[in-house]
PDB file of N, CA and C in Angstrom:
ATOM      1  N   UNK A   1      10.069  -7.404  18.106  1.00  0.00           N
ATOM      2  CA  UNK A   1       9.010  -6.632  17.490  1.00  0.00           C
ATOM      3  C   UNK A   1       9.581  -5.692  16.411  1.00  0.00           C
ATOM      4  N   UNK A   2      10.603  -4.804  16.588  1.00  0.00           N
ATOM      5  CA  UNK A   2      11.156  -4.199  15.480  1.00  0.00           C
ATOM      6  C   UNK A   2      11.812  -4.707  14.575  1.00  0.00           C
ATOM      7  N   UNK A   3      12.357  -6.095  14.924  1.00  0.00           N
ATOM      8  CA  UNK A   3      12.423  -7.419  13.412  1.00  0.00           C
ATOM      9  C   UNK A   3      11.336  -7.342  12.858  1.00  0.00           C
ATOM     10  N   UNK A   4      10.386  -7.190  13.649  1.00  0.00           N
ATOM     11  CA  UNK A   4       9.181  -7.875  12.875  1.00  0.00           C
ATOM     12  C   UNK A   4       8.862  -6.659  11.872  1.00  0.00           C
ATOM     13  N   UNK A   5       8.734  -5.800  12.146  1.00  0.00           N
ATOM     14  CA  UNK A   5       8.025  -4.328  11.819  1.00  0.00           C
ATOM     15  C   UNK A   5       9.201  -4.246  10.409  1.00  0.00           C
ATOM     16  N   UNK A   6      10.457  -4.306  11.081  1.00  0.00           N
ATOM     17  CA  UNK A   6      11.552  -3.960   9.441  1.00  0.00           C
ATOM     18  C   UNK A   6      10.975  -4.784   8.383  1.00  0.00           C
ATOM     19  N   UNK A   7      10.782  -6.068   8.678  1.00  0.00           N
ATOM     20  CA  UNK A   7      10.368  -7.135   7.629  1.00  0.00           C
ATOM     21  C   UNK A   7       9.091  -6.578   6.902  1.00  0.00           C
ATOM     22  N   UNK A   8       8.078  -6.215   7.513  1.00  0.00           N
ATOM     23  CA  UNK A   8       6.921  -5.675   7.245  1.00  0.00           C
ATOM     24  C   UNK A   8       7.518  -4.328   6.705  1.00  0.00           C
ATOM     25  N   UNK A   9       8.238  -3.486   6.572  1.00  0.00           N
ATOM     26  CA  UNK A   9       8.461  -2.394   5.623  1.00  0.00           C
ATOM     27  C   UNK A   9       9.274  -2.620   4.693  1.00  0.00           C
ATOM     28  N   UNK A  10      10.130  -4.004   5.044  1.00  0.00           N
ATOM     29  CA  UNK A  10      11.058  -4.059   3.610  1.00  0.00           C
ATOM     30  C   UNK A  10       9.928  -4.837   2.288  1.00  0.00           C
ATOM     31  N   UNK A  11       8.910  -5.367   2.897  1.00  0.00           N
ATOM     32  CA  UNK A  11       7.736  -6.528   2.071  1.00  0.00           C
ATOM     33  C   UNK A  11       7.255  -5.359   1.391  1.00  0.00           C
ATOM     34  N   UNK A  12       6.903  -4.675   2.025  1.00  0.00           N
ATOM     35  CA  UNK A  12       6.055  -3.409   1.618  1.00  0.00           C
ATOM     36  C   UNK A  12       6.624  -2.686   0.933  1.00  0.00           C
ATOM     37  N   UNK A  13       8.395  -1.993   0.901  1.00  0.00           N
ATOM     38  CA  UNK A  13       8.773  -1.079   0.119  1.00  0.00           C
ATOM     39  C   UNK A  13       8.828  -2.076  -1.277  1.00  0.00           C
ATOM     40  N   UNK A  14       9.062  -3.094  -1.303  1.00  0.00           N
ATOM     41  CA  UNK A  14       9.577  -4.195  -2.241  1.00  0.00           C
ATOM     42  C   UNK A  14       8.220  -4.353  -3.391  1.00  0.00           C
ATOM     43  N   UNK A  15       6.711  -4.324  -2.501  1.00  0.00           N
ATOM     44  CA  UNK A  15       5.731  -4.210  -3.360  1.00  0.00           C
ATOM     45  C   UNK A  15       5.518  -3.132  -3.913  1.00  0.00           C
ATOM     46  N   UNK A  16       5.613  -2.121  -3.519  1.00  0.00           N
ATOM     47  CA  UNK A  16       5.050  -0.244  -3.764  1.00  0.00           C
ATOM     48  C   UNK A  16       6.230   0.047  -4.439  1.00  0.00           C
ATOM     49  N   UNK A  17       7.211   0.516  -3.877  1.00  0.00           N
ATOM     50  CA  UNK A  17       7.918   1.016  -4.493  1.00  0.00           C
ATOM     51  C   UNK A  17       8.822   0.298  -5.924  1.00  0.00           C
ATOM     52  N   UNK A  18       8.394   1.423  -6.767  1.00  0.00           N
ATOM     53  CA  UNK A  18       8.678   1.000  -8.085  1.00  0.00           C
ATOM     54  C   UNK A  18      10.264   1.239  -8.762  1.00  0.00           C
ATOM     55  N   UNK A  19      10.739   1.690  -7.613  1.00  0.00           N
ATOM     56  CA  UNK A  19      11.864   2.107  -8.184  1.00  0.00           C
ATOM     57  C   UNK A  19      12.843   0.549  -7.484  1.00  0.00           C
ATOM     58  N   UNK A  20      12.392  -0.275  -6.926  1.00  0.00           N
ATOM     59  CA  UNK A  20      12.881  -1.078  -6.364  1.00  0.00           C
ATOM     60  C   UNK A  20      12.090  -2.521  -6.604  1.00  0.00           C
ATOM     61  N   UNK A  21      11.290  -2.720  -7.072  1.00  0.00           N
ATOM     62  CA  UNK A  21      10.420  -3.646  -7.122  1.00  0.00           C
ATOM     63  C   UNK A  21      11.062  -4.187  -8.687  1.00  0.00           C
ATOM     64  N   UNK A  22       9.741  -5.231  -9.393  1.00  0.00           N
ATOM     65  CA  UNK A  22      10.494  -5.522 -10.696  1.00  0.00           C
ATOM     66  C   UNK A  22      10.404  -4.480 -12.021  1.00  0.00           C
ATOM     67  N   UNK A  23       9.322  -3.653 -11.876  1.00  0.00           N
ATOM     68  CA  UNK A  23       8.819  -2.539 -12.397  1.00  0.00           C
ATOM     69  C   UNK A  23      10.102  -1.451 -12.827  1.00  0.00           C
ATOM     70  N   UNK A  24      11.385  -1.434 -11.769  1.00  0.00           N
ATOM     71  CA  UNK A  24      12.186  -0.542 -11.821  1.00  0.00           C
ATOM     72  C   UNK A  24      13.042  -0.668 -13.093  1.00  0.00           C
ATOM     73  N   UNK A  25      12.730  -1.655 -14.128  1.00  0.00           N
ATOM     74  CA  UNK A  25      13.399  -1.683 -15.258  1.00  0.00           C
ATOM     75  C   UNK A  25      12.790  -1.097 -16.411  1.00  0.00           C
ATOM     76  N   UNK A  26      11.540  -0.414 -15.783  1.00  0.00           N
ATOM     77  CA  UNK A  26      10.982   0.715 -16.938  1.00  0.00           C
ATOM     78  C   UNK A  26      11.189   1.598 -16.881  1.00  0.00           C
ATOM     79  N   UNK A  27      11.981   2.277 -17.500  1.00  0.00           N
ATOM     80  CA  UNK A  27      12.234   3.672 -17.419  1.00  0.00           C
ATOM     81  C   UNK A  27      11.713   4.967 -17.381  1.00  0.00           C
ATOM     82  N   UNK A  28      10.217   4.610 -17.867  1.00  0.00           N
ATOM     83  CA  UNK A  28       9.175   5.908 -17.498  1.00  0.00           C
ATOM     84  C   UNK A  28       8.662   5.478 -16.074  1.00  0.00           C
ATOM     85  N   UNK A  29       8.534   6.489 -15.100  1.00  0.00           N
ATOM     86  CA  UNK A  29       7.795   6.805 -14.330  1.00  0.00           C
ATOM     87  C   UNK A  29       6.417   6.932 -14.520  1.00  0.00           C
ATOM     88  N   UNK A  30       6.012   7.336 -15.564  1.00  0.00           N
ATOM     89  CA  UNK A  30       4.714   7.431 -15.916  1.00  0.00           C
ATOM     90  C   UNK A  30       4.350   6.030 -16.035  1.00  0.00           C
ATOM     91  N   UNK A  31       4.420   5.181 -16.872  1.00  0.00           N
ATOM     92  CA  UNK A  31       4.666   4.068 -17.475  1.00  0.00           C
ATOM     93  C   UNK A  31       4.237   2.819 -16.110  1.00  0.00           C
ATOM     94  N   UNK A  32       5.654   3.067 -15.191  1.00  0.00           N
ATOM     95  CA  UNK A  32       5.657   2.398 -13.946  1.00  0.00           C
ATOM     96  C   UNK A  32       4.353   2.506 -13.157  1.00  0.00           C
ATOM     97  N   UNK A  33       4.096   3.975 -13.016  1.00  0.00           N
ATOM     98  CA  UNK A  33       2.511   4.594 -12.230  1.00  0.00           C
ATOM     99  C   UNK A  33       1.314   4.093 -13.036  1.00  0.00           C
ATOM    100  N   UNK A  34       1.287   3.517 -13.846  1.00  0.00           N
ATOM    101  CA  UNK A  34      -0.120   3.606 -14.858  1.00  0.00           C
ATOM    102  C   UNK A  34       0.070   2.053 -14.771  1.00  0.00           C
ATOM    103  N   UNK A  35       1.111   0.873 -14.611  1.00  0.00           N
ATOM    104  CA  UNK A  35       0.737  -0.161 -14.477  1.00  0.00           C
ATOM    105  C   UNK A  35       0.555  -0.910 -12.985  1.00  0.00           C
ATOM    106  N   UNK A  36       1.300   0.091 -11.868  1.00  0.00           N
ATOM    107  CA  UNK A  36       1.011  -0.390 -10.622  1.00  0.00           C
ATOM    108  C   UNK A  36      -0.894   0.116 -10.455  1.00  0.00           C
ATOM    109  N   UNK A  37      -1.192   0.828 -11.035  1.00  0.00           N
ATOM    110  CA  UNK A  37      -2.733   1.234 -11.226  1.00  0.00           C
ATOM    111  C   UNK A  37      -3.237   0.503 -11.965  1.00  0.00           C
ATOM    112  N   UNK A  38      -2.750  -0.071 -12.986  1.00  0.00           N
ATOM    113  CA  UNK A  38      -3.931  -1.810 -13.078  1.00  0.00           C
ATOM    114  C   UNK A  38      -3.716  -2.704 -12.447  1.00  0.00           C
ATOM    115  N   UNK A  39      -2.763  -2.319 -11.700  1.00  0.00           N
ATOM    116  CA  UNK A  39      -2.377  -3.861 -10.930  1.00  0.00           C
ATOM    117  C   UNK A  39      -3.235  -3.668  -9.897  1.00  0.00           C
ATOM    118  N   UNK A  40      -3.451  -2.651  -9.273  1.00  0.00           N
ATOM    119  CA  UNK A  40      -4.373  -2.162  -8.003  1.00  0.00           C
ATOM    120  C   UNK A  40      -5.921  -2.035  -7.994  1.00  0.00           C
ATOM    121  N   UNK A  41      -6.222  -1.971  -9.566  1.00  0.00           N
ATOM    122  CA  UNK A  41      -7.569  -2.253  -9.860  1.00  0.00           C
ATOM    123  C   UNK A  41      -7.903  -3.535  -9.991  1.00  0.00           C
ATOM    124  N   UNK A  42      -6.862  -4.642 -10.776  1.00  0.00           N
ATOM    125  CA  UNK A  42      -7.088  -6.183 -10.788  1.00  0.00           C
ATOM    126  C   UNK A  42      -7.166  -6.430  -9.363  1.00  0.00           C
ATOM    127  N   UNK A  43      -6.358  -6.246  -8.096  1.00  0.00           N
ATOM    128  CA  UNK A  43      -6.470  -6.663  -7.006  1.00  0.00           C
ATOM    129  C   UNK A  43      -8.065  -6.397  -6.285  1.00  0.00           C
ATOM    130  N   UNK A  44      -8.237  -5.072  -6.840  1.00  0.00           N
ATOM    131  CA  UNK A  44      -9.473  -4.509  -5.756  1.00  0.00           C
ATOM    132  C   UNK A  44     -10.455  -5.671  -6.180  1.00  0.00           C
ATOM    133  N   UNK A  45     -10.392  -5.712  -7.409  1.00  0.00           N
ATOM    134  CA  UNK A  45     -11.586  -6.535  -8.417  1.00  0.00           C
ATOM    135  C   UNK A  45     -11.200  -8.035  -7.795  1.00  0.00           C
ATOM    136  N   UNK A  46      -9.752  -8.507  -7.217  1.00  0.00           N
ATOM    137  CA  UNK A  46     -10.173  -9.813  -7.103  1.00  0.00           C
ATOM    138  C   UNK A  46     -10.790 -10.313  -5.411  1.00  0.00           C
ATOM    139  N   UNK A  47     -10.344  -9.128  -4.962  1.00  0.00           N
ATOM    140  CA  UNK A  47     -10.550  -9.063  -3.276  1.00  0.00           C
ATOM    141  C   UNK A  47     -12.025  -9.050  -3.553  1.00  0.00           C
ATOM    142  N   UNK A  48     -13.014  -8.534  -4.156  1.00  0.00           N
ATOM    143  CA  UNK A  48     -14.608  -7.837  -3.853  1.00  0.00           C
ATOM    144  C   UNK A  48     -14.714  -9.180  -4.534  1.00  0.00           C
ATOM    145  N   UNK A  49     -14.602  -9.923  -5.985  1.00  0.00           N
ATOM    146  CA  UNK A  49     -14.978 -10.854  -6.276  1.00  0.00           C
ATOM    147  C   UNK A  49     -14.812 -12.472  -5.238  1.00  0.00           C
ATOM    148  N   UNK A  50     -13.866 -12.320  -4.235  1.00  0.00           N
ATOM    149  CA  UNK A  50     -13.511 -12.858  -3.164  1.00  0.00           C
ATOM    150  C   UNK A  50     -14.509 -12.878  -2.480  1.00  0.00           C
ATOM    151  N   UNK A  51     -14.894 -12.110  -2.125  1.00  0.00           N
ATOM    152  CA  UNK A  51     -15.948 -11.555  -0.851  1.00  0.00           C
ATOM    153  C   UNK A  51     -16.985 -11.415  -0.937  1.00  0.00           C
ATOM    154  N   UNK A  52     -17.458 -11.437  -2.891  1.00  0.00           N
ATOM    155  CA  UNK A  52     -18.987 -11.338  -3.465  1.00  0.00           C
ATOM    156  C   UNK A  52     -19.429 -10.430  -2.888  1.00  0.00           C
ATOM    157  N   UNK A  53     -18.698  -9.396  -3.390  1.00  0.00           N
ATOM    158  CA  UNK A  53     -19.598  -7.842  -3.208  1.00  0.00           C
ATOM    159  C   UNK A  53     -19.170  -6.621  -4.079  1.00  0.00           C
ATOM    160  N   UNK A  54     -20.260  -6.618  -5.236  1.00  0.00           N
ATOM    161  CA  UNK A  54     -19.375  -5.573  -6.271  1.00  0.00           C
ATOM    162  C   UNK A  54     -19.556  -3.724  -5.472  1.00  0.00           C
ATOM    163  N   UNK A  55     -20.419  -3.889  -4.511  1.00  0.00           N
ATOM    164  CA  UNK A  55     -20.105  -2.807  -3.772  1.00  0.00           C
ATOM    165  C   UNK A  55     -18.237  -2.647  -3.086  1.00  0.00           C
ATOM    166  N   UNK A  56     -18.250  -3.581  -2.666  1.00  0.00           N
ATOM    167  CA  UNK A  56     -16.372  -3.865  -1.861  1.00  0.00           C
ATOM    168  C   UNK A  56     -15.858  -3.474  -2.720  1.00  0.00           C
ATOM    169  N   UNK A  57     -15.567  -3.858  -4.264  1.00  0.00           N
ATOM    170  CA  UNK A  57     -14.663  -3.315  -5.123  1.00  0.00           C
ATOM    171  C   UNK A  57     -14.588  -2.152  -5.491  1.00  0.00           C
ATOM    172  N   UNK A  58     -15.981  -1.234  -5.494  1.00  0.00           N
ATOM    173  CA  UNK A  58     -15.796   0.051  -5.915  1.00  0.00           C
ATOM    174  C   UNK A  58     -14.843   0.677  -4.386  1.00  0.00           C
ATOM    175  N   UNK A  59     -15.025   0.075  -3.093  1.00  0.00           N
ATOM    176  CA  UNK A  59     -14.580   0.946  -2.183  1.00  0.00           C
ATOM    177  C   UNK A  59     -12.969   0.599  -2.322  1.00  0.00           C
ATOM    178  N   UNK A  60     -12.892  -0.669  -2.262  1.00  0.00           N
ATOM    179  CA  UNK A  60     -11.673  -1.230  -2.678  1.00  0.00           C
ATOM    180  C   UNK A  60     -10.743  -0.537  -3.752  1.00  0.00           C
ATOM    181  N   UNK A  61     -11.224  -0.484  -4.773  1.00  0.00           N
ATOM    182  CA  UNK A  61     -10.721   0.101  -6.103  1.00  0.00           C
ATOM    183  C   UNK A  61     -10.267   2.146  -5.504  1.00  0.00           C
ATOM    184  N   UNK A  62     -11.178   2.474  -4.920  1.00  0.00           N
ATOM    185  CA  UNK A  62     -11.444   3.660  -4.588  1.00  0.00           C
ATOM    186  C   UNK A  62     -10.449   4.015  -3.789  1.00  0.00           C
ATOM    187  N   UNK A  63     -10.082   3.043  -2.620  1.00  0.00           N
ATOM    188  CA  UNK A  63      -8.885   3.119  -1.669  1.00  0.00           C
ATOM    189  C   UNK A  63      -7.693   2.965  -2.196  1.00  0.00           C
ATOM    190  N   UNK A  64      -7.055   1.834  -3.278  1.00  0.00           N
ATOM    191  CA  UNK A  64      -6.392   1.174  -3.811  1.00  0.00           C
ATOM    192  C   UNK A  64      -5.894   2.461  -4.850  1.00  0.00           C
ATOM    193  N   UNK A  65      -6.480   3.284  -5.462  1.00  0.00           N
ATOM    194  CA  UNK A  65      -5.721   4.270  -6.200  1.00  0.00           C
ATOM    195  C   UNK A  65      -5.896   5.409  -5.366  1.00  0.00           C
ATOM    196  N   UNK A  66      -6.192   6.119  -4.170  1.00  0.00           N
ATOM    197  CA  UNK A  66      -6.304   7.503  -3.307  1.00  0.00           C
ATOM    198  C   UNK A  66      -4.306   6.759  -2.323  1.00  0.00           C
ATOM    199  N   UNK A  67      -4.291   5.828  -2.179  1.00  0.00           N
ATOM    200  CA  UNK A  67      -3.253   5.148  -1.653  1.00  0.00           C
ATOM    201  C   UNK A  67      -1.824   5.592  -2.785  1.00  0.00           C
ATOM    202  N   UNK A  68      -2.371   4.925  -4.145  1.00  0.00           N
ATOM    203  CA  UNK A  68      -1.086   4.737  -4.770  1.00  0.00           C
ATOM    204  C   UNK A  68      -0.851   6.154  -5.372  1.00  0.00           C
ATOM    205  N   UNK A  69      -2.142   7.263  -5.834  1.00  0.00           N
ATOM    206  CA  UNK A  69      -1.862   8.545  -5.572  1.00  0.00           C
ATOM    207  C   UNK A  69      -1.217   9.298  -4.693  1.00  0.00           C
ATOM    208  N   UNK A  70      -0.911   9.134  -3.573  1.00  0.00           N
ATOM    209  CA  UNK A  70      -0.524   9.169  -2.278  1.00  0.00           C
ATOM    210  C   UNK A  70       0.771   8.910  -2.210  1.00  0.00           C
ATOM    211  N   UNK A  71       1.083   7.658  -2.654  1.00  0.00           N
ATOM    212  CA  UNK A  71       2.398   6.673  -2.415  1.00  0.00           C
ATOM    213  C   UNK A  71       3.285   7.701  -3.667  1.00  0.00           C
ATOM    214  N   UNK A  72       2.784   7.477  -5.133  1.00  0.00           N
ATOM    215  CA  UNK A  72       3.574   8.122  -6.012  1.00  0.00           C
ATOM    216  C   UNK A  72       3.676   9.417  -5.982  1.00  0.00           C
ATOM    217  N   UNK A  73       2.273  10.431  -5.016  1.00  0.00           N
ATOM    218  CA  UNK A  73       3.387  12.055  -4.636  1.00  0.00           C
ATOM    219  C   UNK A  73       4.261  12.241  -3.472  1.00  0.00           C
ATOM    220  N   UNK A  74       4.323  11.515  -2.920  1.00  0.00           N
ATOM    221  CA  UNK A  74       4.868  11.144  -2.051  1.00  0.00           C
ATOM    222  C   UNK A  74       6.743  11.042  -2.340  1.00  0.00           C
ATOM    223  N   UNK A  75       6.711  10.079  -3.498  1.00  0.00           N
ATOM    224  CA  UNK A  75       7.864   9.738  -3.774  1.00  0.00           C
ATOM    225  C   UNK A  75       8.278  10.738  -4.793  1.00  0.00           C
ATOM    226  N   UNK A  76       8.089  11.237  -5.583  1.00  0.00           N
ATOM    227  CA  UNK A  76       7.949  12.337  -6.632  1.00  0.00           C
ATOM    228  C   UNK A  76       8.409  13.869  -5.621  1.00  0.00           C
ATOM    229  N   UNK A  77       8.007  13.821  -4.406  1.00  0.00           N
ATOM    230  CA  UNK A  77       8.412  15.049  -3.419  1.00  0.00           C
ATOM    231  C   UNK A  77       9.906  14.598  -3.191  1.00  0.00           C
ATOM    232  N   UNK A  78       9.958  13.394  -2.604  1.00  0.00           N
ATOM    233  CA  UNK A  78      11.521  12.972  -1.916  1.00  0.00           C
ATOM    234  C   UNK A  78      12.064  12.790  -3.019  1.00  0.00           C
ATOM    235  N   UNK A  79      12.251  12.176  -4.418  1.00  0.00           N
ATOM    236  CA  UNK A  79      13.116  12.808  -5.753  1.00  0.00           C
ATOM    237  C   UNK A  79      13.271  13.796  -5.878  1.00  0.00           C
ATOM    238  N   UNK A  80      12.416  14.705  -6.020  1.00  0.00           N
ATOM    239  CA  UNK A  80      12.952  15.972  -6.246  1.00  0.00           C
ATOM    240  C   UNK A  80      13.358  16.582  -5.257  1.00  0.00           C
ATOM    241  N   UNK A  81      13.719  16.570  -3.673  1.00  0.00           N
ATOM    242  CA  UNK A  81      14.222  16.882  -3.073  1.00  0.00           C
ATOM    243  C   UNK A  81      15.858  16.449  -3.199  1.00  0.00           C
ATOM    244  N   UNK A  82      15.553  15.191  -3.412  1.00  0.00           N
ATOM    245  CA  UNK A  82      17.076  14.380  -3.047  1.00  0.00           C
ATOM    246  C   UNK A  82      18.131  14.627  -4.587  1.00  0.00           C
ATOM    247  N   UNK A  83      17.180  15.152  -5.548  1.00  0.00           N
ATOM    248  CA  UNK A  83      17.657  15.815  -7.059  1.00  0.00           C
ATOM    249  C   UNK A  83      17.986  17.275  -6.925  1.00  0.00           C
ATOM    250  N   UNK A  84      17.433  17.671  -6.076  1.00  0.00           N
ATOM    251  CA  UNK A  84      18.188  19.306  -6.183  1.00  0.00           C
ATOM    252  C   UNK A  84      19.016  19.210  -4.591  1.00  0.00           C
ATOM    253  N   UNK A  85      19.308  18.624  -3.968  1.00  0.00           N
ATOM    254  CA  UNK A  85      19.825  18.908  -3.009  1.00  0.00           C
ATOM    255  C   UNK A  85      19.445  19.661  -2.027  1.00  0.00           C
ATOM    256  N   UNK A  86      18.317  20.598  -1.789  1.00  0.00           N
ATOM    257  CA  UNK A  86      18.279  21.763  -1.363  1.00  0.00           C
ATOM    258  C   UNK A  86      16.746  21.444  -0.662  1.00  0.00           C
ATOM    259  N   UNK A  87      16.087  22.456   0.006  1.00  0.00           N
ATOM    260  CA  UNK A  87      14.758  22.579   0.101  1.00  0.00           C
ATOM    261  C   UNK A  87      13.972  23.689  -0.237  1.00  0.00           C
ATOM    262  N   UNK A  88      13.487  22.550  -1.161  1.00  0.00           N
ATOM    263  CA  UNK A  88      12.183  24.085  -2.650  1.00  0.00           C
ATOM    264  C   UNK A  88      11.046  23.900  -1.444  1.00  0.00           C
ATOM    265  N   UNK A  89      10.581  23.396  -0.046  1.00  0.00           N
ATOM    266  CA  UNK A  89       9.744  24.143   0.650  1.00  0.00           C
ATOM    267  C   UNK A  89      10.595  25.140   1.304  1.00  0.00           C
ATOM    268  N   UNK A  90      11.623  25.470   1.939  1.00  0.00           N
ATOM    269  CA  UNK A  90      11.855  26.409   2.324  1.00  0.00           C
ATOM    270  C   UNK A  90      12.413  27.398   1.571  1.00  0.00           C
ATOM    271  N   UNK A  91      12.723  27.567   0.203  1.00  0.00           N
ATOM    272  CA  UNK A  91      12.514  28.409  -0.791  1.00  0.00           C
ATOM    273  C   UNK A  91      11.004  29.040  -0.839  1.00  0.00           C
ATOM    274  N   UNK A  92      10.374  27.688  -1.369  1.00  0.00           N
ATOM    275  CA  UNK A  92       8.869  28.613  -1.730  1.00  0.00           C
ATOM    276  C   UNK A  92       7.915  29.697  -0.109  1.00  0.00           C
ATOM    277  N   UNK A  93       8.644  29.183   1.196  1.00  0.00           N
ATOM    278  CA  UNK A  93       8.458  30.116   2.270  1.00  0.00           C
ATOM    279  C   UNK A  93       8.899  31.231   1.579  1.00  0.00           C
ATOM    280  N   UNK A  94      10.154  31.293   1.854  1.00  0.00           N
ATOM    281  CA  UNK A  94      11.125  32.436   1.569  1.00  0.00           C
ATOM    282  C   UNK A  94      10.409  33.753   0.752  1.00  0.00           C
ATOM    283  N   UNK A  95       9.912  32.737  -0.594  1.00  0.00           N
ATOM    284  CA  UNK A  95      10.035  33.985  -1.533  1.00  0.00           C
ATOM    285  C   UNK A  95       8.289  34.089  -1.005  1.00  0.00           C
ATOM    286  N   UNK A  96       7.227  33.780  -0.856  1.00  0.00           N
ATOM    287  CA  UNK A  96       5.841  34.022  -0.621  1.00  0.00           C
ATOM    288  C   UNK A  96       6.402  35.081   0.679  1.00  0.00           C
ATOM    289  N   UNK A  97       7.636  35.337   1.756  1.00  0.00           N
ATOM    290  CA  UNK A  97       7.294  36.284   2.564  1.00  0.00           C
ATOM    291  C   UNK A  97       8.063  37.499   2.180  1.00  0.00           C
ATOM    292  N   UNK A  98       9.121  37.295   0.599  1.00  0.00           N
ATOM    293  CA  UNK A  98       9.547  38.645   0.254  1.00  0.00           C
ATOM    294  C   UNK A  98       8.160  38.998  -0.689  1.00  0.00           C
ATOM    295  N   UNK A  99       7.146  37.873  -1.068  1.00  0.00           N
ATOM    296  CA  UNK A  99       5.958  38.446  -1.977  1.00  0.00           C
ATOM    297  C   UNK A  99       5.184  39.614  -0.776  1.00  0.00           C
ATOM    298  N   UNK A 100       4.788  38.958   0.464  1.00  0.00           N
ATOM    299  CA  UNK A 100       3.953  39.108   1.363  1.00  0.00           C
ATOM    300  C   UNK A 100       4.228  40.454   2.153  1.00  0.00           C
TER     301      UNK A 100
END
């Protein structure tokens, strides 16, 4: 079962993540984020057109970028963690209780 489960997160980091996928040869981040977001709108659009329901796609479409919003702050937190070395949440504690 935990074969199974690794396989299922390496499929998964391999699709999403852009820094590893084929996407990782663009050098903007921005760039990378703005085309995995048409790619996620073509999908929603082909799943609802699948299923003949242009209601499905708006929910589809709707899930499909609250996800990859999600996925890319997500990763944007652990860069900049793993870029400064340090932890800017337990900084920003720190100084809000010498504010407080």
């Amino acid at each position: 079962m935990k074969q199974f489960a690794l396989k299922v997160y390496d499929v998964y980091t391999y699709i999403f993540d852009s820094t590893r996928n084929p996407l990782r040869h663009i050098p903007d981040p921005v760039s990378r984020f703005h085309i995995m977001t048409v790619l996620a709108c073509m999908w929603s659009f082909a799943f609802a057109t699948y299923i003949g329901s242009m209601i499905v796609f708006g929910v589809s479409l709707a899930a499909h970028i609250i996800l990859l919003l999600m996925f890319f702050f997500t990763m944007s937190v652990f860069y900049d963690a793993q870029q400064n070395k340090s932890s800017w949440l337990l900084k920003l504690r720190r100084e809000k209780l010498k504010q407080g």
